[in-house]
C-alpha atoms as a PDB file:
ATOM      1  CA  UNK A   1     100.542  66.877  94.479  1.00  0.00           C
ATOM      2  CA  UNK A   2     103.952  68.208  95.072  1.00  0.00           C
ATOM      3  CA  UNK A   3     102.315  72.003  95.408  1.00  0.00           C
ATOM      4  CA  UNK A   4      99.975  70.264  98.467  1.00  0.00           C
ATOM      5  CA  UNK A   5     103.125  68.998 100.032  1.00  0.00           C
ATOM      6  CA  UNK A   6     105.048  72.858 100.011  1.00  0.00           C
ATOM      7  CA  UNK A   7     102.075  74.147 101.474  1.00  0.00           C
ATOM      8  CA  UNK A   8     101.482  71.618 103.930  1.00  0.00           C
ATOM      9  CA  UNK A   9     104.934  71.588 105.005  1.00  0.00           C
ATOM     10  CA  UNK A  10     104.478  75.371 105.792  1.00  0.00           C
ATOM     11  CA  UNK A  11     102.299  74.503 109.015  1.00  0.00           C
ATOM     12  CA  UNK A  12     103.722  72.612 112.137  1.00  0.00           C
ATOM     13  CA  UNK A  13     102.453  69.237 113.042  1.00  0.00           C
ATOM     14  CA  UNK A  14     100.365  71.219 115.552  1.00  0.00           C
ATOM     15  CA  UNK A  15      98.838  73.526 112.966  1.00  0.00           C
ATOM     16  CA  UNK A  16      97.760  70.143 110.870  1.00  0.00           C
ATOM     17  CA  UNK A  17      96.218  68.550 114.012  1.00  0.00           C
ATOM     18  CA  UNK A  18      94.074  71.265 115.438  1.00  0.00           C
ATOM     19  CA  UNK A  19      93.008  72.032 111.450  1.00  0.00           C
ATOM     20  CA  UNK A  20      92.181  68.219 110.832  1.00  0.00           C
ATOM     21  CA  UNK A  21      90.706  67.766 114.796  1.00  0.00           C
ATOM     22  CA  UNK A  22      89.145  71.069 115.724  1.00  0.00           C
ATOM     23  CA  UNK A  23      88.879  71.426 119.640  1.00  0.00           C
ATOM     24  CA  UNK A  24      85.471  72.792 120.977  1.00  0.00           C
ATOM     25  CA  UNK A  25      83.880  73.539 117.928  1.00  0.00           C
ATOM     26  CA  UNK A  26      80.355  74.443 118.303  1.00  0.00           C
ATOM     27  CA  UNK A  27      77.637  76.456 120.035  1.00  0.00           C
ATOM     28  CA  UNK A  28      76.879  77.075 123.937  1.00  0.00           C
ATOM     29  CA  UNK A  29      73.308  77.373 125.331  1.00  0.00           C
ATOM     30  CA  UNK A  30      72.698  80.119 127.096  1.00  0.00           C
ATOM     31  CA  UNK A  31      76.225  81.001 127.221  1.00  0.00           C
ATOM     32  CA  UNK A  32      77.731  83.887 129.881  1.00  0.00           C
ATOM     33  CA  UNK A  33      79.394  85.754 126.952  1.00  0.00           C
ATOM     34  CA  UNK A  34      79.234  85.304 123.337  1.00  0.00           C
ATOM     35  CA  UNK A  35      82.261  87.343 121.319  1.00  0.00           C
ATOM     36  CA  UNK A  36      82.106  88.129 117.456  1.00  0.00           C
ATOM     37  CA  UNK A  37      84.867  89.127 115.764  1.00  0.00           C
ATOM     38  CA  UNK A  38      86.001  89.708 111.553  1.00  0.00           C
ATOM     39  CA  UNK A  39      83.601  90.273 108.500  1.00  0.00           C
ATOM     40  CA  UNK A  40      80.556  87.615 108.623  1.00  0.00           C
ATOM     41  CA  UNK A  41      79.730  88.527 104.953  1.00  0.00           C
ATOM     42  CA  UNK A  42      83.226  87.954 103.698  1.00  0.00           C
ATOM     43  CA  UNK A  43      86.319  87.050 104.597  1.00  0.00           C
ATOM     44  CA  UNK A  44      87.528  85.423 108.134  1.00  0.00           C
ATOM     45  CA  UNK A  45      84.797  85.460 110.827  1.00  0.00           C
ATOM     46  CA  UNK A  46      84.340  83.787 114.040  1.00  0.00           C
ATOM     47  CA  UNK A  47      82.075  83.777 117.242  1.00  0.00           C
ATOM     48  CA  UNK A  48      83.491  82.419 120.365  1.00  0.00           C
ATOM     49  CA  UNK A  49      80.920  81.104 123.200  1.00  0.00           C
ATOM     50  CA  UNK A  50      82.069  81.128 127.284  1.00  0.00           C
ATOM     51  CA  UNK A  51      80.603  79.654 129.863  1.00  0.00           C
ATOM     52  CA  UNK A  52      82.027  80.654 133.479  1.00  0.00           C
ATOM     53  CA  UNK A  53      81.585  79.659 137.455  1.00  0.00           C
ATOM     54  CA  UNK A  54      83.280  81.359 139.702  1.00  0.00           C
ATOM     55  CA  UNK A  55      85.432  83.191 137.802  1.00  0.00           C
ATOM     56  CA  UNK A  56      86.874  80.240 136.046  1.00  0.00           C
ATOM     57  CA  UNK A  57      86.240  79.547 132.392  1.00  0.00           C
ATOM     58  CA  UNK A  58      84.627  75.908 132.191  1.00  0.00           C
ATOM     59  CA  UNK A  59      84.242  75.840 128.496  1.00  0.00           C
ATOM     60  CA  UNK A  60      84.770  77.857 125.588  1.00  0.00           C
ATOM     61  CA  UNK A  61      83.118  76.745 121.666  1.00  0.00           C
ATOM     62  CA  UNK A  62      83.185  78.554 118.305  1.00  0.00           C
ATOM     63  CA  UNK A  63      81.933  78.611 115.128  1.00  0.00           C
ATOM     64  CA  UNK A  64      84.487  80.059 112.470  1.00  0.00           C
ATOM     65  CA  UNK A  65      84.500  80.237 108.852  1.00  0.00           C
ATOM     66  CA  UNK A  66      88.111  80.951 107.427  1.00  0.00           C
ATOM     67  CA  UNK A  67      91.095  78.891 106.597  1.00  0.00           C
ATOM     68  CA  UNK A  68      92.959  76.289 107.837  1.00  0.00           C
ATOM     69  CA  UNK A  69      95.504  78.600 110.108  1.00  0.00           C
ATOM     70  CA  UNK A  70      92.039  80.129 111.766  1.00  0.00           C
ATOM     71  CA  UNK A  71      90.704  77.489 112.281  1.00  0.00           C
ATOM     72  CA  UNK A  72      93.737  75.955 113.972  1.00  0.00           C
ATOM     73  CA  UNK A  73      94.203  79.163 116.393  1.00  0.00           C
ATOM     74  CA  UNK A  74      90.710  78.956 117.231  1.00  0.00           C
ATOM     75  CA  UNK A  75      90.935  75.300 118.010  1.00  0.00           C
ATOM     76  CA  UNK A  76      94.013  75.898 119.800  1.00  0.00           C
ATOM     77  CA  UNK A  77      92.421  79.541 121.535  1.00  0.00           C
ATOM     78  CA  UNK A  78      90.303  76.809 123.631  1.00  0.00           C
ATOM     79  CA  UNK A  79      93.078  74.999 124.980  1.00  0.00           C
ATOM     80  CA  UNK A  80      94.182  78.506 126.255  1.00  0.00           C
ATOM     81  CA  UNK A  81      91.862  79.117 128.016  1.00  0.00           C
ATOM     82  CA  UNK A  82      89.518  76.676 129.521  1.00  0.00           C
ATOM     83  CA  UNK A  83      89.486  75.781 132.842  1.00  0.00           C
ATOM     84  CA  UNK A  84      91.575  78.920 133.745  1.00  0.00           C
ATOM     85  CA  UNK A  85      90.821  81.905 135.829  1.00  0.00           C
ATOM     86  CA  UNK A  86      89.134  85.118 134.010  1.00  0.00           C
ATOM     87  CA  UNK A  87      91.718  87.662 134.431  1.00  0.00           C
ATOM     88  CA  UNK A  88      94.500  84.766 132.784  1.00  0.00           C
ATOM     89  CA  UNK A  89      92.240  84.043 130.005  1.00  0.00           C
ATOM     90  CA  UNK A  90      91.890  88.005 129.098  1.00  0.00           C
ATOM     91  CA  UNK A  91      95.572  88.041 129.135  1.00  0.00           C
ATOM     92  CA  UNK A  92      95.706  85.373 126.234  1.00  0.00           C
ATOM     93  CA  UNK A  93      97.453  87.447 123.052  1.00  0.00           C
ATOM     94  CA  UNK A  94      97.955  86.545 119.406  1.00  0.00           C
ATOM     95  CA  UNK A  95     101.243  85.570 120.138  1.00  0.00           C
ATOM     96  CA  UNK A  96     100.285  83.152 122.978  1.00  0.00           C
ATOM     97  CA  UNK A  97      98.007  81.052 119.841  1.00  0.00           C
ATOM     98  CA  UNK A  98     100.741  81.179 117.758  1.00  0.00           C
ATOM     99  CA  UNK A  99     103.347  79.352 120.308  1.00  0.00           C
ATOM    100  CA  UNK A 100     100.365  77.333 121.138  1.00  0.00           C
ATOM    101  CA  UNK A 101     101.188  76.012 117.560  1.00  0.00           C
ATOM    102  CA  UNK A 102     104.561  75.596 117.400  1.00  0.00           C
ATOM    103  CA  UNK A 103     104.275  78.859 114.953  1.00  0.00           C
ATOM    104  CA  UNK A 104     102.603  79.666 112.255  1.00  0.00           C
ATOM    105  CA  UNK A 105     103.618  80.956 108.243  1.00  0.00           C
ATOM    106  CA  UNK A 106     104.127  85.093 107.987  1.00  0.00           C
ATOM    107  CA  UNK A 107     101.051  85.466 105.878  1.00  0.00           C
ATOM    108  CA  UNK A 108      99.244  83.776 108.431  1.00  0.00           C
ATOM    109  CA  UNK A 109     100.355  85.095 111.856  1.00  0.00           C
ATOM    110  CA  UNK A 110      97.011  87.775 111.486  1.00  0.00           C
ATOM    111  CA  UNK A 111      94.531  84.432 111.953  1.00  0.00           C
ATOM    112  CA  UNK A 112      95.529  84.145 115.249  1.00  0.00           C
ATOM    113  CA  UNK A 113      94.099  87.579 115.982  1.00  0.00           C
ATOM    114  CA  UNK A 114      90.590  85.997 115.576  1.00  0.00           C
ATOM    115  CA  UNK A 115      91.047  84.010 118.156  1.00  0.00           C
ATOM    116  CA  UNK A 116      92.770  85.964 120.570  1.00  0.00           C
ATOM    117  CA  UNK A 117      90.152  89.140 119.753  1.00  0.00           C
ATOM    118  CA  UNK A 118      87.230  87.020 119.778  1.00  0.00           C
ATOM    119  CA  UNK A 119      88.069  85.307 122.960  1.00  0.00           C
ATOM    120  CA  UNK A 120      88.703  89.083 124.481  1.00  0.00           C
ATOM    121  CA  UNK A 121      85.124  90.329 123.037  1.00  0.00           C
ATOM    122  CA  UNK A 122      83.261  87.586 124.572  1.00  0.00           C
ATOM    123  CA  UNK A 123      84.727  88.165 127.987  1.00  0.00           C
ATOM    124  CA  UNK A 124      83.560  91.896 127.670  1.00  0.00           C
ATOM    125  CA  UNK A 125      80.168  90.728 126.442  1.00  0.00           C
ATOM    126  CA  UNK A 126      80.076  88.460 130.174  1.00  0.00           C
ATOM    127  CA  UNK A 127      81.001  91.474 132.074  1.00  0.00           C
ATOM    128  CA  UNK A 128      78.671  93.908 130.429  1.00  0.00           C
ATOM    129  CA  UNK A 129      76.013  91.387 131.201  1.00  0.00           C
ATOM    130  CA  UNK A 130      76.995  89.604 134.791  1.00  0.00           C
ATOM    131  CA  UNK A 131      79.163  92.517 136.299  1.00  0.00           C
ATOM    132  CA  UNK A 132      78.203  95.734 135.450  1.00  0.00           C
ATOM    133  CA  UNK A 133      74.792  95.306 133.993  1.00  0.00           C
ATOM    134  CA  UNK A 134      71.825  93.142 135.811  1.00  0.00           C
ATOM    135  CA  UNK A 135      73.083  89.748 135.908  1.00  0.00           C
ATOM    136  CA  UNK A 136      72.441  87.610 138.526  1.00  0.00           C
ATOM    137  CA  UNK A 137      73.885  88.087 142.102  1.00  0.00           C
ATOM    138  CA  UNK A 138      75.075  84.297 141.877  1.00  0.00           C
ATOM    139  CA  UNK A 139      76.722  85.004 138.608  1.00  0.00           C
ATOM    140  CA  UNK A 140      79.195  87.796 140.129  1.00  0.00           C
ATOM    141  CA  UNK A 141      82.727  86.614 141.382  1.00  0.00           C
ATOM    142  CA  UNK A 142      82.955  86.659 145.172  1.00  0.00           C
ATOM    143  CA  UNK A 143      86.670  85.257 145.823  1.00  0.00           C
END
């Protein structure tokens, strides 16, 4: 029991909330940009979902298989970003996640990569498909 605590105690009370109440988890329908990023046969792996009007993020759900720390920065990745405007959301770094959660251990600081990179790939994948490729005329941002 006492090894639990020390390891515990290692995370912030942020860290233990988004870990033990995941944010967003899940899949989008039809989603305007789906993002995969890490190894899906081993290792750390998640896919982030985006759904966007007008510009504006209006949700954002994942499904991630990795540890507690990734799943806390991909919880916490969500916060980030929804309801915020495209180009803000793209700006969202590794380091943003981690002050999201009041920090994280050393040997962890690389999980919040997975959700910074997977948030980033799934905005690509919603430009490749509404903005530069043949999406919808009602899907483009106007102002």
């Amino acid at each position: 029991m006492t090894e639990d605590k020390a390891f515990i105690s290692q995370y912030s009370d942020k860290v233990i909330d988004h870990f033990l109440n995941p944010r967003h988890a899940g899949v989008i329908e039809n989603a305007d940009g789906i993002g995969e990023i890490g190894d899906p046969e081993c290792g750390d792996f998640m896919r982030v979902y985006l759904k966007i009007e007008k510009h504006i993020v209006t949700d954002v759900k994942y499904q991630i298989r990795g540890c507690p720390a990734s799943i806390a920065c991909a919880s916490a990745m969500t916060e980030l970003a929804i309801g915020k405007d495209l180009d803000d959301v793209m700006m969202i770094t590794d380091d943003d996640i981690v002050e999201a959660l009041d920090g994280l251990p050393e040997v962890k600081i690389h999980c919040s990569a997975l959700g910074a990179g997977g948030l980033q790939k799934a905005i690509m994948d919603y430009y490749e498909k509404h903005v530069a490729g043949s999406g919808s005329p009602e899907s483009h941002y106007t102002g």
